[in-house]
PDB file of N, CA and C in Angstrom:
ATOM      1  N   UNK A   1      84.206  43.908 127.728  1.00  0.00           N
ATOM      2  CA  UNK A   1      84.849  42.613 127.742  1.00  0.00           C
ATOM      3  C   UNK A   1      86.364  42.719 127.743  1.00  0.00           C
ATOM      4  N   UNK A   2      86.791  44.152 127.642  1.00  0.00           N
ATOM      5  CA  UNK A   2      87.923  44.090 127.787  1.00  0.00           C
ATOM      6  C   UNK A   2      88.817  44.744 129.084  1.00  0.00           C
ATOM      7  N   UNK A   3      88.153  44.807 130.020  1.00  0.00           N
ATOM      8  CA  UNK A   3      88.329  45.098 131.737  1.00  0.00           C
ATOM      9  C   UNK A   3      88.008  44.269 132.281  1.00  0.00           C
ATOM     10  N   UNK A   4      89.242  43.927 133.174  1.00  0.00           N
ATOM     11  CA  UNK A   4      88.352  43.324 134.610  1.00  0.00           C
ATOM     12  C   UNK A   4      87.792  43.476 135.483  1.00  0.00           C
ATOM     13  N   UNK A   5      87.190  42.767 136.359  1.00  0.00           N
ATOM     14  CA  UNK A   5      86.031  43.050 137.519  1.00  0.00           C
ATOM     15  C   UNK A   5      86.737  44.376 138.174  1.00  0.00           C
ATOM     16  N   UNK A   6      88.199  44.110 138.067  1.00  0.00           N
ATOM     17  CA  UNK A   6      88.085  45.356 138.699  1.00  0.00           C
ATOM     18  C   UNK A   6      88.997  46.575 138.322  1.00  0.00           C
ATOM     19  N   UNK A   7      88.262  46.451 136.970  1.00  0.00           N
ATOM     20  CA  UNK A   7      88.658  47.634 136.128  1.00  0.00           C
ATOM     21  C   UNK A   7      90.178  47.673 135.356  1.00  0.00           C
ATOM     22  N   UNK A   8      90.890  46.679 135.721  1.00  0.00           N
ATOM     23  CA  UNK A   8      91.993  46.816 134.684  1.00  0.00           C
ATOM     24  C   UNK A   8      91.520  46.529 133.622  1.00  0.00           C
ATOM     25  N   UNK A   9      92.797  47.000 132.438  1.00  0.00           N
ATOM     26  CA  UNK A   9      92.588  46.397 130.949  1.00  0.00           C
ATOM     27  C   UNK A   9      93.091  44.998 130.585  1.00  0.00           C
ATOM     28  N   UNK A  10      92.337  43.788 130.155  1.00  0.00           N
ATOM     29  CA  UNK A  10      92.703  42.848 129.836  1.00  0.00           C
ATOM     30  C   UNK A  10      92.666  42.814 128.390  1.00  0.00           C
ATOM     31  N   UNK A  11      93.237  41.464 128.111  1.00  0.00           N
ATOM     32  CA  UNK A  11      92.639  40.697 126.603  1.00  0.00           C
ATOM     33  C   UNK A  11      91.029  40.169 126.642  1.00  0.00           C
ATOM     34  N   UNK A  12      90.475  40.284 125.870  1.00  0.00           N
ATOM     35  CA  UNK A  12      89.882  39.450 125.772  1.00  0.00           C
ATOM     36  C   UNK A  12      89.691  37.853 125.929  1.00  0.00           C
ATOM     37  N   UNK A  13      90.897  37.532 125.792  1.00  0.00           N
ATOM     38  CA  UNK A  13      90.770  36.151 125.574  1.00  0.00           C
ATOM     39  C   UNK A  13      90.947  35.518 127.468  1.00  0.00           C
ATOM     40  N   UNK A  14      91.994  36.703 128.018  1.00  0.00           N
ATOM     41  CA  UNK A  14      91.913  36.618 129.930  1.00  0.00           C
ATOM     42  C   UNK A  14      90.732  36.785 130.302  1.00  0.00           C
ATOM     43  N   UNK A  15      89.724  37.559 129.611  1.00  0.00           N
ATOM     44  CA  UNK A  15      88.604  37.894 130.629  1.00  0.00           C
ATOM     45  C   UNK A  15      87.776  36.615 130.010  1.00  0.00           C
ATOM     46  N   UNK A  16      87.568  35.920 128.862  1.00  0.00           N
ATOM     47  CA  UNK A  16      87.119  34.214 128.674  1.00  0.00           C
ATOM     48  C   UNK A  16      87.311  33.752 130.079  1.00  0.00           C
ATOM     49  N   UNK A  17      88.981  33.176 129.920  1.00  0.00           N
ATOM     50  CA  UNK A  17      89.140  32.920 130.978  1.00  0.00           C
ATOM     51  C   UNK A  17      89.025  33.095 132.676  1.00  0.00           C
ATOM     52  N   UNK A  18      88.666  34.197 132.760  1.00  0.00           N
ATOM     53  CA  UNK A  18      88.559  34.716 134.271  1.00  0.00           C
ATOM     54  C   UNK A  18      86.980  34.374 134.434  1.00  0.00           C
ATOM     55  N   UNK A  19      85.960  34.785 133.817  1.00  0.00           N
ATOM     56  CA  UNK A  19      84.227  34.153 133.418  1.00  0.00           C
ATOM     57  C   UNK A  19      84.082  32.596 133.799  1.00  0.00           C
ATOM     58  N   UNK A  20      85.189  31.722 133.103  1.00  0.00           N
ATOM     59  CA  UNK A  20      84.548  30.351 132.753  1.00  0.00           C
ATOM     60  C   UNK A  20      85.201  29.835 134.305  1.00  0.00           C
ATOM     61  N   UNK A  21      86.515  30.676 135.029  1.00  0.00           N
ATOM     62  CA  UNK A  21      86.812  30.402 136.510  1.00  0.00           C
ATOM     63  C   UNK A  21      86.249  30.765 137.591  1.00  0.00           C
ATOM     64  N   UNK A  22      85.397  31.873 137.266  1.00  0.00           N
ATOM     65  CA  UNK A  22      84.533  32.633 138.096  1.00  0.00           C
ATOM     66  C   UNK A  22      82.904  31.780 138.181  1.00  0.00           C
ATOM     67  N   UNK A  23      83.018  31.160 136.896  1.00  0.00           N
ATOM     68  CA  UNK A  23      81.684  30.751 136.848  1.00  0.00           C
ATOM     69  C   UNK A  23      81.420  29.218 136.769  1.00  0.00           C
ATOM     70  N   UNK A  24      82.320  28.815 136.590  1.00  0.00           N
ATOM     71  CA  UNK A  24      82.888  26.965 136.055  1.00  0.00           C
ATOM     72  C   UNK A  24      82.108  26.883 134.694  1.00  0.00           C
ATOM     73  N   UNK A  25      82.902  25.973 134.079  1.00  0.00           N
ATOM     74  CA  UNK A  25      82.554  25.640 132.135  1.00  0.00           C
ATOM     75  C   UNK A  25      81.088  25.449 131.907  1.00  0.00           C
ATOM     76  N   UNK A  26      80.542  24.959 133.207  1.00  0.00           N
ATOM     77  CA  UNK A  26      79.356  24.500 132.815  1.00  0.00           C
ATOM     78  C   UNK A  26      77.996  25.570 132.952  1.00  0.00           C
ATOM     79  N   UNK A  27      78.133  26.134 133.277  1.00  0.00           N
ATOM     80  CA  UNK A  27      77.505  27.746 134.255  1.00  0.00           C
ATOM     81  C   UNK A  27      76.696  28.292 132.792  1.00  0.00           C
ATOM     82  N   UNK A  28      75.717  28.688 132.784  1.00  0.00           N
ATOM     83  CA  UNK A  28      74.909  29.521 131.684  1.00  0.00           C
ATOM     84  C   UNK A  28      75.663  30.163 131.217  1.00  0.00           C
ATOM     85  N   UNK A  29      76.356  30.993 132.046  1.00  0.00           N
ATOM     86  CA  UNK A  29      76.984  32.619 131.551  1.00  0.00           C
ATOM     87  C   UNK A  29      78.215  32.327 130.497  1.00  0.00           C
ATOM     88  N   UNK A  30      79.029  31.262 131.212  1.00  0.00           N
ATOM     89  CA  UNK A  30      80.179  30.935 130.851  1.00  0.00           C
ATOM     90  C   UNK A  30      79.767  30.139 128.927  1.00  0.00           C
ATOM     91  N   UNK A  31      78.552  29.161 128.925  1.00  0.00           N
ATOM     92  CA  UNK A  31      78.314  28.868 127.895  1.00  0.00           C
ATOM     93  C   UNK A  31      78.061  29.810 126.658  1.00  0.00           C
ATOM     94  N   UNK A  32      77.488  30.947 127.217  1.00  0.00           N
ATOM     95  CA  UNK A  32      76.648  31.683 126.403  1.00  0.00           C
ATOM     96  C   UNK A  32      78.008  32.459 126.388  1.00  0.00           C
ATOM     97  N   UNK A  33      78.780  32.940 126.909  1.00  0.00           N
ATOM     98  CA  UNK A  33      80.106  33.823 126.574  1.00  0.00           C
ATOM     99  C   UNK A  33      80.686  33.173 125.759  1.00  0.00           C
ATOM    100  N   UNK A  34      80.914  31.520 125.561  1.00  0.00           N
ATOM    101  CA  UNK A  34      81.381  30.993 124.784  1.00  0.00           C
ATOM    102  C   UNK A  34      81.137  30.983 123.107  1.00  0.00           C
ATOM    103  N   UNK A  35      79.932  30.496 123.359  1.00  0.00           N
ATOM    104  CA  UNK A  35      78.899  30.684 122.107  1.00  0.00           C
ATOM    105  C   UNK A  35      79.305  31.764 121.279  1.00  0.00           C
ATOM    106  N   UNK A  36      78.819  33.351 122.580  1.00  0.00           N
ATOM    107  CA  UNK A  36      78.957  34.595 121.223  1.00  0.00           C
ATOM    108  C   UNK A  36      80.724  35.103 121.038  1.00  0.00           C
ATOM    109  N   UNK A  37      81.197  33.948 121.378  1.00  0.00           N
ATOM    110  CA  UNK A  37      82.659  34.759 121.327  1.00  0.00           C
ATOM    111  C   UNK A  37      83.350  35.346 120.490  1.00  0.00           C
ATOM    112  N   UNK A  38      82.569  34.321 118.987  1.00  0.00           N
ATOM    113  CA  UNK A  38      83.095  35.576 118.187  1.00  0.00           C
ATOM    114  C   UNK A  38      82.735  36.536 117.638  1.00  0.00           C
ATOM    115  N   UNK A  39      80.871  36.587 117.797  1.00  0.00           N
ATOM    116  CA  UNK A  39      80.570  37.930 117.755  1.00  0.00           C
ATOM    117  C   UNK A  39      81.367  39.044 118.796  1.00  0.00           C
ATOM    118  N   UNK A  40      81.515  38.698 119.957  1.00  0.00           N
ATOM    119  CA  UNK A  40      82.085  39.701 120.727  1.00  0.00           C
ATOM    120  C   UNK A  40      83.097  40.270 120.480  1.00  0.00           C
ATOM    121  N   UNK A  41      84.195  39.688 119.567  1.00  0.00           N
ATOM    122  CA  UNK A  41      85.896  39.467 119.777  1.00  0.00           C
ATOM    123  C   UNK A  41      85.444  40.130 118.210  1.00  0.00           C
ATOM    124  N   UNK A  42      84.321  40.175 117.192  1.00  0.00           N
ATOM    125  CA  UNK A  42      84.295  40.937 116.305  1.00  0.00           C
ATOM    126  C   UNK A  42      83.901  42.490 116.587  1.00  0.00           C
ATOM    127  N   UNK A  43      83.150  42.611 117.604  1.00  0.00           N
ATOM    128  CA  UNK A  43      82.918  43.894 118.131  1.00  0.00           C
ATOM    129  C   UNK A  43      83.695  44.750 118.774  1.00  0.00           C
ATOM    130  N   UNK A  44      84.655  43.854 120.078  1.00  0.00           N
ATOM    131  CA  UNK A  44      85.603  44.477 119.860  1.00  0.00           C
ATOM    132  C   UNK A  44      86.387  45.345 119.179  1.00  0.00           C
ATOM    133  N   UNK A  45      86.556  44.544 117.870  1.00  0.00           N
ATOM    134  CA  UNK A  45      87.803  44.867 116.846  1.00  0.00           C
ATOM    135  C   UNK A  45      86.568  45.946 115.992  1.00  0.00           C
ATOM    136  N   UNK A  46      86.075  45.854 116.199  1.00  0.00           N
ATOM    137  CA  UNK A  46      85.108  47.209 115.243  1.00  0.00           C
ATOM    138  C   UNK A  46      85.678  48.393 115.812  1.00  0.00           C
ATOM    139  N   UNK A  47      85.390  48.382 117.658  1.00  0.00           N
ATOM    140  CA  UNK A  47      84.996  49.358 118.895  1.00  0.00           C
ATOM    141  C   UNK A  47      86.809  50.194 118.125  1.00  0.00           C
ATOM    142  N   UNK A  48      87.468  49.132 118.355  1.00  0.00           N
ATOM    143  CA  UNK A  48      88.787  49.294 118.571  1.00  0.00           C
ATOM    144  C   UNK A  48      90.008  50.003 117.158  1.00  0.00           C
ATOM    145  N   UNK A  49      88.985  49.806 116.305  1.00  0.00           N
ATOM    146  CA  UNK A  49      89.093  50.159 114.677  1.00  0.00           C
ATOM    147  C   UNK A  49      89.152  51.483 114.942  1.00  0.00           C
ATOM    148  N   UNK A  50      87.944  51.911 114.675  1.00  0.00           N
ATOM    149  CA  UNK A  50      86.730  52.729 115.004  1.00  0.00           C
ATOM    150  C   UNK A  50      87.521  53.814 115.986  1.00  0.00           C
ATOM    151  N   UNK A  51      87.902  53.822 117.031  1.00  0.00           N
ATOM    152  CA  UNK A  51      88.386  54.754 118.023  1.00  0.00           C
ATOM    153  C   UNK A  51      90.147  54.734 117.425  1.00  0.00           C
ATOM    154  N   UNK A  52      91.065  54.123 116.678  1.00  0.00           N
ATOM    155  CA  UNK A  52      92.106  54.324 116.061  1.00  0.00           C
ATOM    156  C   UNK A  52      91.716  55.245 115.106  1.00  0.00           C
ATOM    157  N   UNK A  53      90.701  55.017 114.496  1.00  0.00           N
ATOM    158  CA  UNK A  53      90.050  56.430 113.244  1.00  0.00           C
ATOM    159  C   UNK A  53      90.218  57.577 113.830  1.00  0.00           C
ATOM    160  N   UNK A  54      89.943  57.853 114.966  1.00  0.00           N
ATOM    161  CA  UNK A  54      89.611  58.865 115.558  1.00  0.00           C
ATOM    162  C   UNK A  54      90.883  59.557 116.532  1.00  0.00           C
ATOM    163  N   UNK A  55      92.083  58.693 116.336  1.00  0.00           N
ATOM    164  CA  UNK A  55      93.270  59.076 117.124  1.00  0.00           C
ATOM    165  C   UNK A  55      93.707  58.891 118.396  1.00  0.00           C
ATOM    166  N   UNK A  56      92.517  57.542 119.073  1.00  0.00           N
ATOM    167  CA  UNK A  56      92.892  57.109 120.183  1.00  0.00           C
ATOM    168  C   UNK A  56      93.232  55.745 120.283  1.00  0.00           C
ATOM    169  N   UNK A  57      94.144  55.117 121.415  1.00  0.00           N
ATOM    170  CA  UNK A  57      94.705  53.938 121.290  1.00  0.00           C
ATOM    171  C   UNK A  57      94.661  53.658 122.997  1.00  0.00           C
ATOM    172  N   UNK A  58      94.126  52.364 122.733  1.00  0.00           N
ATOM    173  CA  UNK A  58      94.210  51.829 124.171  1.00  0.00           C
ATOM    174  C   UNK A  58      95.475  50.844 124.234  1.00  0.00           C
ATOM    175  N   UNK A  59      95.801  51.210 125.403  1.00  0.00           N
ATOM    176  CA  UNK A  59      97.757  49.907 125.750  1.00  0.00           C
ATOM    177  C   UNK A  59      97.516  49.754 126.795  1.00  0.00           C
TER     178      UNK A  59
END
């Protein structure tokens, strides 16, 4: 969730946005991305914890 389609690194919160334009607000995908957003945006920050433990950093 934190790349785009075509492989750059985004925010999270751009690739929301790029989903709900790709897909319009009303679209399954776009709802259901909505829904788990903050499970996702918590997983993230685990993924992202988690690999700083370990001495790597994504920019």
């Amino acid at each position: 969730m934190t790349t785009s389609p075509v492989g750059l690194p985004v925010t999270f919160d751009a690739r929301l946005v790029e989903i709900r334009e790709r897909y319009g607000q009303d679209h399954n995908v776009s709802r259901a991305i909505t829904a788990a957003s903050n499970e996702i945006r918590a997983a993230i920050d685990r993924v992202l914890n988690r690999a700083h433990a370990f001495g790597r950093t994504f920019d």
